[in-house]
PDB file of N, CA and C in Angstrom:
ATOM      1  N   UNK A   1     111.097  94.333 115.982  1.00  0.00           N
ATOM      2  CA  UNK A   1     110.349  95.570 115.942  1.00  0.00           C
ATOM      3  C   UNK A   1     108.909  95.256 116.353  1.00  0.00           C
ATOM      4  N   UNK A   2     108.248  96.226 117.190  1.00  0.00           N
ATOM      5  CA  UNK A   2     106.964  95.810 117.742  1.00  0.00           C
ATOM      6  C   UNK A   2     106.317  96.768 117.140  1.00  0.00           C
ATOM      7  N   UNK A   3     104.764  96.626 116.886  1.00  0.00           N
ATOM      8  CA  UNK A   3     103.762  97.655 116.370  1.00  0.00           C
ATOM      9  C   UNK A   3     103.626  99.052 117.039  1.00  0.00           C
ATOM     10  N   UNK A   4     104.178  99.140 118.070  1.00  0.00           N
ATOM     11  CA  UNK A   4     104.650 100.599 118.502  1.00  0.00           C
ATOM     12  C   UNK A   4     105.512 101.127 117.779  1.00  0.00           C
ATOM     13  N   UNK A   5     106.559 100.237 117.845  1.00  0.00           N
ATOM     14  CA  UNK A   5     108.094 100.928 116.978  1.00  0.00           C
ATOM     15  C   UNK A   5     107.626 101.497 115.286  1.00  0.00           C
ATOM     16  N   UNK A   6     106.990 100.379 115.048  1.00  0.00           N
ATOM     17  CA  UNK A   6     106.165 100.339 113.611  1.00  0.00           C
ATOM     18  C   UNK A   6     105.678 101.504 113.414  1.00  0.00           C
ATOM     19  N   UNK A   7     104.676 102.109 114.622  1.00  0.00           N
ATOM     20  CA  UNK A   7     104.072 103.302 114.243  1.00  0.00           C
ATOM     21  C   UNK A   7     104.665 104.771 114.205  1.00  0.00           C
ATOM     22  N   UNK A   8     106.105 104.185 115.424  1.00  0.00           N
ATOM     23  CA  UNK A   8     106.841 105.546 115.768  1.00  0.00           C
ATOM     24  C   UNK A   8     107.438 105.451 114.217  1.00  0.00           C
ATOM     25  N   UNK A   9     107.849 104.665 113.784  1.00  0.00           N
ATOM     26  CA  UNK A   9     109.021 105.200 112.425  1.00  0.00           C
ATOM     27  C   UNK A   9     108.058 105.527 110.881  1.00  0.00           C
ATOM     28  N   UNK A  10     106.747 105.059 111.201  1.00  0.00           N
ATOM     29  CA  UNK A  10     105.689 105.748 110.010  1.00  0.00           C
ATOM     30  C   UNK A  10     105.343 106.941 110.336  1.00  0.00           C
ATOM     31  N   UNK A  11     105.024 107.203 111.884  1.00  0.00           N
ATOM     32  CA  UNK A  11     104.878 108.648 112.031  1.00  0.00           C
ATOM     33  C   UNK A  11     105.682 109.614 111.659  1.00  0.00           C
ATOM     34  N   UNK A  12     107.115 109.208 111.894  1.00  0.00           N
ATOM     35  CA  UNK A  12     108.116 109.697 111.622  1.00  0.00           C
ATOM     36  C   UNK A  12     108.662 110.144 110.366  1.00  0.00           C
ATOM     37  N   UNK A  13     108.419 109.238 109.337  1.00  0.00           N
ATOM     38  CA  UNK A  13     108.491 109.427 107.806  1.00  0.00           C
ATOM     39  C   UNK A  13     107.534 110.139 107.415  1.00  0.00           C
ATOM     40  N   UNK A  14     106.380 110.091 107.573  1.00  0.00           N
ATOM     41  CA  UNK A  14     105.546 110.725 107.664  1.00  0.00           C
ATOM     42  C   UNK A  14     105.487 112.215 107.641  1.00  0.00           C
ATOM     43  N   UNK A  15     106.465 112.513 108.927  1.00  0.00           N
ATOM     44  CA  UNK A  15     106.687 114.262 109.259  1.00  0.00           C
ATOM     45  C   UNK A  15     107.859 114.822 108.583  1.00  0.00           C
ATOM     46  N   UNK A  16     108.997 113.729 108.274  1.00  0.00           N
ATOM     47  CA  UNK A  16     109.628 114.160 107.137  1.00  0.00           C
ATOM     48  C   UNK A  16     109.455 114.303 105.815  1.00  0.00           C
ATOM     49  N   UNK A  17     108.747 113.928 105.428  1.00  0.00           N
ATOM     50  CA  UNK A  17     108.021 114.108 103.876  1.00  0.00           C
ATOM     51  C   UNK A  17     106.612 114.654 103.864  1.00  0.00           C
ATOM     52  N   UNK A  18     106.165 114.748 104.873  1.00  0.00           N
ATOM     53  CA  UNK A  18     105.063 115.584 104.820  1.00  0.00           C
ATOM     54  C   UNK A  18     104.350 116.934 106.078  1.00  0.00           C
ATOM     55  N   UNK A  19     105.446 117.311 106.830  1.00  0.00           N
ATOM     56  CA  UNK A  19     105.113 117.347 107.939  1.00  0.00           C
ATOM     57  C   UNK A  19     104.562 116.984 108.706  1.00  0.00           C
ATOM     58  N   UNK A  20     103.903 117.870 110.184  1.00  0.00           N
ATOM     59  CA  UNK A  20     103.377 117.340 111.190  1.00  0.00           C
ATOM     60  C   UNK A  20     102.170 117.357 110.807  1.00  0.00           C
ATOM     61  N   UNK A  21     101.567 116.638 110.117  1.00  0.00           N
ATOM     62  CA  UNK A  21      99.848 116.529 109.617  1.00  0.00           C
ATOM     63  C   UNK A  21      99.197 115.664 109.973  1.00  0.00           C
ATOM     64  N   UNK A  22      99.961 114.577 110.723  1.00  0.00           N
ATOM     65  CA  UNK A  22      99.307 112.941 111.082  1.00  0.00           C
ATOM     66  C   UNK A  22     100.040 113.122 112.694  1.00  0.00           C
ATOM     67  N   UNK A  23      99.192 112.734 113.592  1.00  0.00           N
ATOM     68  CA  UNK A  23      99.614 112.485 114.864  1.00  0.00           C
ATOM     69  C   UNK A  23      99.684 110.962 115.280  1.00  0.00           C
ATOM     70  N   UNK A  24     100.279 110.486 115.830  1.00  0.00           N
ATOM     71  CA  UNK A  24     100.869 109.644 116.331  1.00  0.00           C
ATOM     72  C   UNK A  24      99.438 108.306 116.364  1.00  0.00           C
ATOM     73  N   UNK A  25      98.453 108.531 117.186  1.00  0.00           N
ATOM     74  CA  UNK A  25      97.438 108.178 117.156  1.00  0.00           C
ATOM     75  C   UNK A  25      96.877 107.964 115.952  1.00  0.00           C
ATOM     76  N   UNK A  26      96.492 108.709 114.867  1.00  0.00           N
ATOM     77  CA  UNK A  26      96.209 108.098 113.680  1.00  0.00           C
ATOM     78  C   UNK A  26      97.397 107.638 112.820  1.00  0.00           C
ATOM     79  N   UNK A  27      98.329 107.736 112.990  1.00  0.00           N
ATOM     80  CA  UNK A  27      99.051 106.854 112.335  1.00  0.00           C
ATOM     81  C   UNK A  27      98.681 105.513 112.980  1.00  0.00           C
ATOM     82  N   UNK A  28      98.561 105.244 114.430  1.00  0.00           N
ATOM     83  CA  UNK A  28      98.351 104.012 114.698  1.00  0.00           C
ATOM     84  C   UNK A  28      97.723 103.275 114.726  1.00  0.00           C
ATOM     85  N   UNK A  29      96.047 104.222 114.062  1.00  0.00           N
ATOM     86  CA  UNK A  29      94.753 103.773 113.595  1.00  0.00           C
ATOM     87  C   UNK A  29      94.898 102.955 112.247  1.00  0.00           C
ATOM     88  N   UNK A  30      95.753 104.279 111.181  1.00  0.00           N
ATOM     89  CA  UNK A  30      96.174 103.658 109.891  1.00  0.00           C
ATOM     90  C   UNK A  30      97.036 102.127 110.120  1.00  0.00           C
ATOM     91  N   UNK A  31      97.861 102.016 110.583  1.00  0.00           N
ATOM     92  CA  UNK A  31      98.841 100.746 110.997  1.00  0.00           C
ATOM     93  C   UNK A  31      97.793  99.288 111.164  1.00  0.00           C
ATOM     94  N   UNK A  32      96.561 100.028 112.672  1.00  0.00           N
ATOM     95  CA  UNK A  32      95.887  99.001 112.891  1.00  0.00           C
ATOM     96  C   UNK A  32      94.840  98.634 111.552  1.00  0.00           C
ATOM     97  N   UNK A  33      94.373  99.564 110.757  1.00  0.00           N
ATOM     98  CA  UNK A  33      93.561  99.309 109.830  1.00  0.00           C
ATOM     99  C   UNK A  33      94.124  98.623 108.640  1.00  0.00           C
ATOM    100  N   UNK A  34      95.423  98.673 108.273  1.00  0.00           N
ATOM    101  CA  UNK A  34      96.014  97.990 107.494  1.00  0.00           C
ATOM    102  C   UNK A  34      95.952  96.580 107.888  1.00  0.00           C
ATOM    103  N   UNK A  35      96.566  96.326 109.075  1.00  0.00           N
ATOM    104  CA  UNK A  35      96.906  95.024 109.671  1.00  0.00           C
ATOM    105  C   UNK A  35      95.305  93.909 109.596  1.00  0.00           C
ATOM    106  N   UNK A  36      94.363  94.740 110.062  1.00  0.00           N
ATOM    107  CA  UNK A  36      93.093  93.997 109.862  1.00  0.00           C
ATOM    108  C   UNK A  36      92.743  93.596 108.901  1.00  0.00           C
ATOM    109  N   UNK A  37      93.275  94.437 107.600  1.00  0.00           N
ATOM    110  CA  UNK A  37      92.778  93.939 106.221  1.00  0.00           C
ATOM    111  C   UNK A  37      93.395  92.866 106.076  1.00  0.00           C
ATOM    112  N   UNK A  38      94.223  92.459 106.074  1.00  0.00           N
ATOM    113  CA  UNK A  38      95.206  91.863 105.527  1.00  0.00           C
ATOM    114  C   UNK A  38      94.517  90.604 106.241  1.00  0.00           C
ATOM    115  N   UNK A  39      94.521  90.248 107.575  1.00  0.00           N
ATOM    116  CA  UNK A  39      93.649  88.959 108.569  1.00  0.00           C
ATOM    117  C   UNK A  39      92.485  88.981 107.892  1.00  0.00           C
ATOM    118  N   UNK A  40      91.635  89.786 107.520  1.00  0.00           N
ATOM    119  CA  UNK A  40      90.248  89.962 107.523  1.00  0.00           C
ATOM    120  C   UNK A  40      90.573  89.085 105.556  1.00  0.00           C
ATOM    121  N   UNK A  41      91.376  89.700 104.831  1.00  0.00           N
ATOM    122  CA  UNK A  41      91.475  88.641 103.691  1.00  0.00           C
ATOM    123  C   UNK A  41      92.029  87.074 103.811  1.00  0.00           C
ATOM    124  N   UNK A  42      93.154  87.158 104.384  1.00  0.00           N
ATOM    125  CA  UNK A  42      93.070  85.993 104.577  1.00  0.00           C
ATOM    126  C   UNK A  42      92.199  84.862 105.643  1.00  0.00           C
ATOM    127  N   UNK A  43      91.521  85.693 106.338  1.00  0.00           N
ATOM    128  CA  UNK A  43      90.271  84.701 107.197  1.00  0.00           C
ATOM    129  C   UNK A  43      88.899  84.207 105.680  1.00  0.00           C
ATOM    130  N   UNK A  44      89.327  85.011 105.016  1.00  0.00           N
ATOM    131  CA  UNK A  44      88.417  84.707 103.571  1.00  0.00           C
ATOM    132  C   UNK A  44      89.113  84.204 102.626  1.00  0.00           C
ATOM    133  N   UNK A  45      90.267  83.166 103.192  1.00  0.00           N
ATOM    134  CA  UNK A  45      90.823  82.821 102.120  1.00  0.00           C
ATOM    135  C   UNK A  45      91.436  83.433 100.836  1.00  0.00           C
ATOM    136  N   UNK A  46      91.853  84.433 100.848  1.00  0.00           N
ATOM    137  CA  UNK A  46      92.474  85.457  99.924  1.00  0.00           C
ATOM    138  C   UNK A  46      93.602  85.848  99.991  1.00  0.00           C
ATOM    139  N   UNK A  47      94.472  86.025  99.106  1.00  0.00           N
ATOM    140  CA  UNK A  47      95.506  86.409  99.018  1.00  0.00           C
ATOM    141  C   UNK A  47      95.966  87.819  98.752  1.00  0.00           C
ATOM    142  N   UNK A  48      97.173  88.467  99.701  1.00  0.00           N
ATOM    143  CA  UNK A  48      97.193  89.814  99.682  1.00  0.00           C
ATOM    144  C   UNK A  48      98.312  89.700  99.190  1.00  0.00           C
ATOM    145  N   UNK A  49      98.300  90.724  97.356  1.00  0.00           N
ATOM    146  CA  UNK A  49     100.139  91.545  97.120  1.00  0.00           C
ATOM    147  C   UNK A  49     100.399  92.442  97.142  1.00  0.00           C
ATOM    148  N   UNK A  50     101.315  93.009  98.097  1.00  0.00           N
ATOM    149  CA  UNK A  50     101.830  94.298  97.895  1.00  0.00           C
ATOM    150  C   UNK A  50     103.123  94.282  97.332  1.00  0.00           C
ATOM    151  N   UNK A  51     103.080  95.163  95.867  1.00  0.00           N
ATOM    152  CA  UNK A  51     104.261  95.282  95.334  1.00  0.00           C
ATOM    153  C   UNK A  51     105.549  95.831  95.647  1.00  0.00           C
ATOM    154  N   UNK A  52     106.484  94.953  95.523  1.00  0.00           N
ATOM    155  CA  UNK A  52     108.030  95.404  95.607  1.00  0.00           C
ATOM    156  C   UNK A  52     107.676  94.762  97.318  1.00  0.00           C
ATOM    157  N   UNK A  53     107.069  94.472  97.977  1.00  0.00           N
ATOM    158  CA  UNK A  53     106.967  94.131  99.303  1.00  0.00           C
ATOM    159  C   UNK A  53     107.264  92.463  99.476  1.00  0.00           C
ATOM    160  N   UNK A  54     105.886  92.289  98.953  1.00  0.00           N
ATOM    161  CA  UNK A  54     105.276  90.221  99.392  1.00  0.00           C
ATOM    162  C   UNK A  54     104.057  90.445  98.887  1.00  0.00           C
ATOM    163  N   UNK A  55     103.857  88.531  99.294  1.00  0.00           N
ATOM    164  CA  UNK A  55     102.721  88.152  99.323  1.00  0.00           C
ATOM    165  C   UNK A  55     102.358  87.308  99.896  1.00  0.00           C
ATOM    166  N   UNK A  56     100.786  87.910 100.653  1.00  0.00           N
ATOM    167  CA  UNK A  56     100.202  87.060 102.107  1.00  0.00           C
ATOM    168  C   UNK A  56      99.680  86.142 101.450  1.00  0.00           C
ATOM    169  N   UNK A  57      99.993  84.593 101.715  1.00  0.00           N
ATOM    170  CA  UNK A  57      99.145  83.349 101.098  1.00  0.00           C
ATOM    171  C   UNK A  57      98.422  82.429 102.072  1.00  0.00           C
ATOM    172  N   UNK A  58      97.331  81.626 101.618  1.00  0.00           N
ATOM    173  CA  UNK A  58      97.045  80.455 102.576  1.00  0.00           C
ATOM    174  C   UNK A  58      97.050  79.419 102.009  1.00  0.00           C
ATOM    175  N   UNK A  59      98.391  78.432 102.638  1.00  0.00           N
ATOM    176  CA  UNK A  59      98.564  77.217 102.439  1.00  0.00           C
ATOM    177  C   UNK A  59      97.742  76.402 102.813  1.00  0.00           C
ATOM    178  N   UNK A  60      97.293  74.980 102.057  1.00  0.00           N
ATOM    179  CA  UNK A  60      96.778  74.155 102.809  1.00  0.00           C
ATOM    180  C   UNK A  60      97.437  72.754 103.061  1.00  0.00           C
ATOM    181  N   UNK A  61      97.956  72.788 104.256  1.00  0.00           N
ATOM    182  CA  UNK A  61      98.941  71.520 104.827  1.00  0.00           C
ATOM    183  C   UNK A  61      97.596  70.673 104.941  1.00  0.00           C
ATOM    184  N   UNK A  62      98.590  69.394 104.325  1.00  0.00           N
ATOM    185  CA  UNK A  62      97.912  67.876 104.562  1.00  0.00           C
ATOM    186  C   UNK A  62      97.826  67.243 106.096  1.00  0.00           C
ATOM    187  N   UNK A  63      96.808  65.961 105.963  1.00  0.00           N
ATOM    188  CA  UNK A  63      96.902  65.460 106.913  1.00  0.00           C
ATOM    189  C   UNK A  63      98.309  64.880 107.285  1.00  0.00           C
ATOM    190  N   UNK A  64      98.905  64.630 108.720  1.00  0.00           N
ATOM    191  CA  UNK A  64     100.261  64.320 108.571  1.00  0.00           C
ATOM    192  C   UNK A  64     100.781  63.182 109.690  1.00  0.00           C
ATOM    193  N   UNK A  65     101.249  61.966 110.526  1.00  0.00           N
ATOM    194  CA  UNK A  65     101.619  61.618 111.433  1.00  0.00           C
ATOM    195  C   UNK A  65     102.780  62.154 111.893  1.00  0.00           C
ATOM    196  N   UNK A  66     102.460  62.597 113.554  1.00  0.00           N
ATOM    197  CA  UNK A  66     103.777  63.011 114.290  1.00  0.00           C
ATOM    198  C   UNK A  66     103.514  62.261 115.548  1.00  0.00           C
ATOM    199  N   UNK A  67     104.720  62.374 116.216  1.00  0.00           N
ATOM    200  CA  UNK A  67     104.807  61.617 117.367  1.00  0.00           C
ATOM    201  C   UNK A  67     104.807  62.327 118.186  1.00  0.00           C
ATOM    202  N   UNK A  68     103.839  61.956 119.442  1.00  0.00           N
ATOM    203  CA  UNK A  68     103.844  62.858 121.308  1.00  0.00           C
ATOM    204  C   UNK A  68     105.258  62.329 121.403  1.00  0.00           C
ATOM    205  N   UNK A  69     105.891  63.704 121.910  1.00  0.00           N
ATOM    206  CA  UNK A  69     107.154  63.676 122.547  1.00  0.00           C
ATOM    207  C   UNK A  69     107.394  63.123 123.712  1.00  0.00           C
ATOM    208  N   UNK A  70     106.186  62.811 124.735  1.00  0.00           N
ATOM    209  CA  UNK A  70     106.301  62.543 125.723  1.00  0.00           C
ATOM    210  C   UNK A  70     106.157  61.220 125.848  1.00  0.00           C
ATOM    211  N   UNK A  71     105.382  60.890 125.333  1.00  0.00           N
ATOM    212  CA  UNK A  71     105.086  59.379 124.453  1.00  0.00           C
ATOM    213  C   UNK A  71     105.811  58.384 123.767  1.00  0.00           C
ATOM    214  N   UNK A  72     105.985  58.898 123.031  1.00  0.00           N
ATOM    215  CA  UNK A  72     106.230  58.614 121.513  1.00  0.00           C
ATOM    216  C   UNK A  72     105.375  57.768 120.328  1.00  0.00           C
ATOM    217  N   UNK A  73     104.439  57.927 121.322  1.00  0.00           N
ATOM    218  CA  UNK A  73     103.226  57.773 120.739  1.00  0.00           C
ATOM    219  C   UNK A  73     102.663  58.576 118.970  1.00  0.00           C
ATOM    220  N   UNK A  74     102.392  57.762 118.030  1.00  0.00           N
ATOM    221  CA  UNK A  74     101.711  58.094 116.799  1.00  0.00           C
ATOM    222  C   UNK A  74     100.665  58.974 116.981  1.00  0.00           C
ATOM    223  N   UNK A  75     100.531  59.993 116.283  1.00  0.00           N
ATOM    224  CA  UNK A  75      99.486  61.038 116.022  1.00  0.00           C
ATOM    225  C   UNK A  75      99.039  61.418 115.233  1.00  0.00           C
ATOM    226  N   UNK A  76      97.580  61.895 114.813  1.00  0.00           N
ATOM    227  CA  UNK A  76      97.121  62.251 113.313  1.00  0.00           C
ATOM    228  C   UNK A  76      97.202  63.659 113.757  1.00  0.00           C
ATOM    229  N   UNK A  77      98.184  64.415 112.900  1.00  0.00           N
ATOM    230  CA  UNK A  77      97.266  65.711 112.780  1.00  0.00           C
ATOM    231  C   UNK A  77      96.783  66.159 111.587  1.00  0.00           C
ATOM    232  N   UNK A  78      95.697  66.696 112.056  1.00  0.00           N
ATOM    233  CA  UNK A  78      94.622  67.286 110.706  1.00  0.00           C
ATOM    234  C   UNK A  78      95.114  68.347 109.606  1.00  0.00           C
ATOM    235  N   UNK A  79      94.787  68.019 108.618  1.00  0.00           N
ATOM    236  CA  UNK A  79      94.270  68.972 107.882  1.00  0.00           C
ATOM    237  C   UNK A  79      94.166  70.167 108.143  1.00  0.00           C
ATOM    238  N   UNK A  80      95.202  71.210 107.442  1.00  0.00           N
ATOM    239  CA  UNK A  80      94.363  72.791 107.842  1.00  0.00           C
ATOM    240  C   UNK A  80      95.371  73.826 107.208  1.00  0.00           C
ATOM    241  N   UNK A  81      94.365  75.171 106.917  1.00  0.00           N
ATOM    242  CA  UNK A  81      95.126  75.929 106.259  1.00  0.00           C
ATOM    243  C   UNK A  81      96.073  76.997 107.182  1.00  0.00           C
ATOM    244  N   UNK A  82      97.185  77.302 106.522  1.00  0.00           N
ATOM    245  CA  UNK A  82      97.993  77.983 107.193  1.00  0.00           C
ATOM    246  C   UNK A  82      98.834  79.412 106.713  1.00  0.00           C
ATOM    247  N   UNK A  83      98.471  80.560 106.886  1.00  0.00           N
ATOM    248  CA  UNK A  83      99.284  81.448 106.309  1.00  0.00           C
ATOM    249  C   UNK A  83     100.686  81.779 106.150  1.00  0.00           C
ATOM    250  N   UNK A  84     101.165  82.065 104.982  1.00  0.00           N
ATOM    251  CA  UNK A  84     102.736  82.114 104.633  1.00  0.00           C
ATOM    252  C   UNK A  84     102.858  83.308 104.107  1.00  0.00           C
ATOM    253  N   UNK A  85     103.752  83.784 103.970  1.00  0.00           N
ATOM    254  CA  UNK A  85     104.681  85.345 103.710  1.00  0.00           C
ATOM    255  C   UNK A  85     105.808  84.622 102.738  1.00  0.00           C
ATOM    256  N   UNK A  86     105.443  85.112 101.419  1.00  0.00           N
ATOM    257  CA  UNK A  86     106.132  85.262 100.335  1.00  0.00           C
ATOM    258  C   UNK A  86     106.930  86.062 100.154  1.00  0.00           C
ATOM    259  N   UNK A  87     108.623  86.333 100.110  1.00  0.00           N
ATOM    260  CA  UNK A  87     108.867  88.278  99.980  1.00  0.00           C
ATOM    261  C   UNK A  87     109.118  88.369  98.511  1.00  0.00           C
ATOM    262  N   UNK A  88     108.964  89.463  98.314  1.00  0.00           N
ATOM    263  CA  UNK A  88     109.247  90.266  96.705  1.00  0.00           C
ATOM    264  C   UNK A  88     111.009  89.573  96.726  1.00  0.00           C
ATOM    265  N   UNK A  89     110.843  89.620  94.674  1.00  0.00           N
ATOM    266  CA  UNK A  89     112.252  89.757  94.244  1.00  0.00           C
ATOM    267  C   UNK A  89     113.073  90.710  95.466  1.00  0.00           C
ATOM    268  N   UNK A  90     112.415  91.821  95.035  1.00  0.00           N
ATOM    269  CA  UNK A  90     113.498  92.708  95.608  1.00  0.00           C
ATOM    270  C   UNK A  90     113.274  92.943  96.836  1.00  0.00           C
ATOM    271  N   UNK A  91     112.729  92.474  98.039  1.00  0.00           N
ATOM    272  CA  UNK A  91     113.088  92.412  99.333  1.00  0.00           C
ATOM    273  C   UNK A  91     113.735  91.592  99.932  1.00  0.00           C
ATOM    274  N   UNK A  92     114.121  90.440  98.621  1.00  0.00           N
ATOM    275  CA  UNK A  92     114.986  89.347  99.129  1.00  0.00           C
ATOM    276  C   UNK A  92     116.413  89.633  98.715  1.00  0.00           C
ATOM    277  N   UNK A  93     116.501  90.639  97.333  1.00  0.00           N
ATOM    278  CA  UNK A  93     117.707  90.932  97.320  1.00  0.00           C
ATOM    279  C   UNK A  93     118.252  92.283  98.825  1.00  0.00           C
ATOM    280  N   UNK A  94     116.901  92.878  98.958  1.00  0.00           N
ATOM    281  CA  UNK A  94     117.679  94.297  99.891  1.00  0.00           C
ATOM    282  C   UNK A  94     118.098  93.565 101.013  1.00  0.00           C
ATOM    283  N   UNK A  95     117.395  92.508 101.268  1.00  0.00           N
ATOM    284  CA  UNK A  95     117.883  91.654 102.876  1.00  0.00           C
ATOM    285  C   UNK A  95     119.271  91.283 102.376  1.00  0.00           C
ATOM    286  N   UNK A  96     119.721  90.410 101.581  1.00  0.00           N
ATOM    287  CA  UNK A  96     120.856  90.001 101.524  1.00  0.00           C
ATOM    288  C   UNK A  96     121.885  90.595 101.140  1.00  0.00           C
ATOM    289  N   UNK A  97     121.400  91.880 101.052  1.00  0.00           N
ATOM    290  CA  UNK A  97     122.533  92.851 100.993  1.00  0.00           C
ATOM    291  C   UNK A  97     123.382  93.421  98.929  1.00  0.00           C
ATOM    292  N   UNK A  98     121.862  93.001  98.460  1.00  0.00           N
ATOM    293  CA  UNK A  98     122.471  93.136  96.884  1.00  0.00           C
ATOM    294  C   UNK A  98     122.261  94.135  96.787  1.00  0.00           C
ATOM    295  N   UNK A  99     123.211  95.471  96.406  1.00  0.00           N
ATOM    296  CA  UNK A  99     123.614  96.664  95.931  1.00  0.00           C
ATOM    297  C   UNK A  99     122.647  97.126  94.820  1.00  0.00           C
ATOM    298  N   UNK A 100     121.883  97.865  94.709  1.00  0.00           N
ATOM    299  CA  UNK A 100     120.887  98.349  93.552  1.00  0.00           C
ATOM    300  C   UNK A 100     120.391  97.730  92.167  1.00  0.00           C
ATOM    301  N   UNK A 101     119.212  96.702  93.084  1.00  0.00           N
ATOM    302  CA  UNK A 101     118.850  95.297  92.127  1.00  0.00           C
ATOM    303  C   UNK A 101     118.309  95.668  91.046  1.00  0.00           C
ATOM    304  N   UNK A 102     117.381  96.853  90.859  1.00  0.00           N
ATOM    305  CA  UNK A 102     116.838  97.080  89.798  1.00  0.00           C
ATOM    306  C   UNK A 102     118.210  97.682  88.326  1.00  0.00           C
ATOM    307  N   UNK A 103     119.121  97.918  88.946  1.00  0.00           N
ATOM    308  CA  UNK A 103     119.737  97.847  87.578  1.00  0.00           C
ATOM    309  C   UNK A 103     120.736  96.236  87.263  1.00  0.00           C
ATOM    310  N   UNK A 104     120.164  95.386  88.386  1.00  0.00           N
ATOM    311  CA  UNK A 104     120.780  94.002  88.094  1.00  0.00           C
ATOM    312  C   UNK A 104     119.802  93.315  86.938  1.00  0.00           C
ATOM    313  N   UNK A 105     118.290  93.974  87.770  1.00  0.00           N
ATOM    314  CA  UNK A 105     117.900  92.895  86.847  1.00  0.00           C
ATOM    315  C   UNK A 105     117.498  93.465  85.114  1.00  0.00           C
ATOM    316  N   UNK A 106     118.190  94.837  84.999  1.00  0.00           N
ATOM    317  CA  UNK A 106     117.969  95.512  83.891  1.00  0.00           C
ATOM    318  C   UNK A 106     119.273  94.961  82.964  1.00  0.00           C
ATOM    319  N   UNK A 107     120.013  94.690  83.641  1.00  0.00           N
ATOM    320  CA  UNK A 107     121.297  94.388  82.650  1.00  0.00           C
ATOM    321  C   UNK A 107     120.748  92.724  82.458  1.00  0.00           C
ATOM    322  N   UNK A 108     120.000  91.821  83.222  1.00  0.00           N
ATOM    323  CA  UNK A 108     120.112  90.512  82.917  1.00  0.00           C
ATOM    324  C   UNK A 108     119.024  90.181  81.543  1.00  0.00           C
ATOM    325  N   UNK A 109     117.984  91.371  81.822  1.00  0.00           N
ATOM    326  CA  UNK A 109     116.907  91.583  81.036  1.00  0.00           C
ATOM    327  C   UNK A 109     117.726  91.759  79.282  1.00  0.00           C
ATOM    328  N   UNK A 110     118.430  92.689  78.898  1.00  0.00           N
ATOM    329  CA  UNK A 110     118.666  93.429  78.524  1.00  0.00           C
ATOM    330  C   UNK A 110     120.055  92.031  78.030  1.00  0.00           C
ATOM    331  N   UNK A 111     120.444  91.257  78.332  1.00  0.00           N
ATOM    332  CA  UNK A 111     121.838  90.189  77.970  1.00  0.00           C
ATOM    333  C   UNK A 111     120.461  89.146  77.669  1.00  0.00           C
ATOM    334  N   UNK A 112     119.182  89.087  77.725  1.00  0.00           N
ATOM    335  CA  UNK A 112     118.597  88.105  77.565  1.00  0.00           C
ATOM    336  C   UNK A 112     118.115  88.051  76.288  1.00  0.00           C
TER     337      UNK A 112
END
């Protein structure tokens, strides 16, 4: 899915639950303004959660030796931080296809 598609199916939800009140264009303002926050925190080292969604993190990978492929020559690479995507409990159950998690995890709660 590309940030076009992204915007066509928010616009879209959008006009079904609220009508035609948002045009296409500001939905794609909203889309882009979201997306910046999210870079703009983690360029500050911060972590973003959105619930029932994820969470945007920045790792910091160690220094590490790898080898030029062409080479096979030894290499240092540096130090540096790297962003990762955490998903929610429950976006890992809707991906894998678990049938209505919130009353899974009410019965496990609830036997505990």
């Amino acid at each position: 899915m590309t940030k076009a598609d992204l915007v066509e199916r928010v616009t879209a939800q959008i006009s079904r639950t609220a009508g035609p009140m948002i045009s296409k264009k500001d939905c794609a303002r909203v889309v882009d303004a979201f997306l910046d926050a999210i870079k703009d925190a983690l360029k500050e080292q911060r972590n973003i959660e959105v619930r029932g969604f994820g969470t945007f993190k920045i790792r910091h990978r160690k220094t590490r030796m790898a080898r030029n492929p062409r080479t096979g020559s030894p290499v240092e690479v540096s130090a540096r931080p790297v962003p990762v995507f955490k998903p929610s409990k429950e976006l890992r159950a809707m991906v894998a296809g678990v049938e209505d998690f919130e009353s899974e995890t009410e019965a496990s709660e609830t036997e505990a």
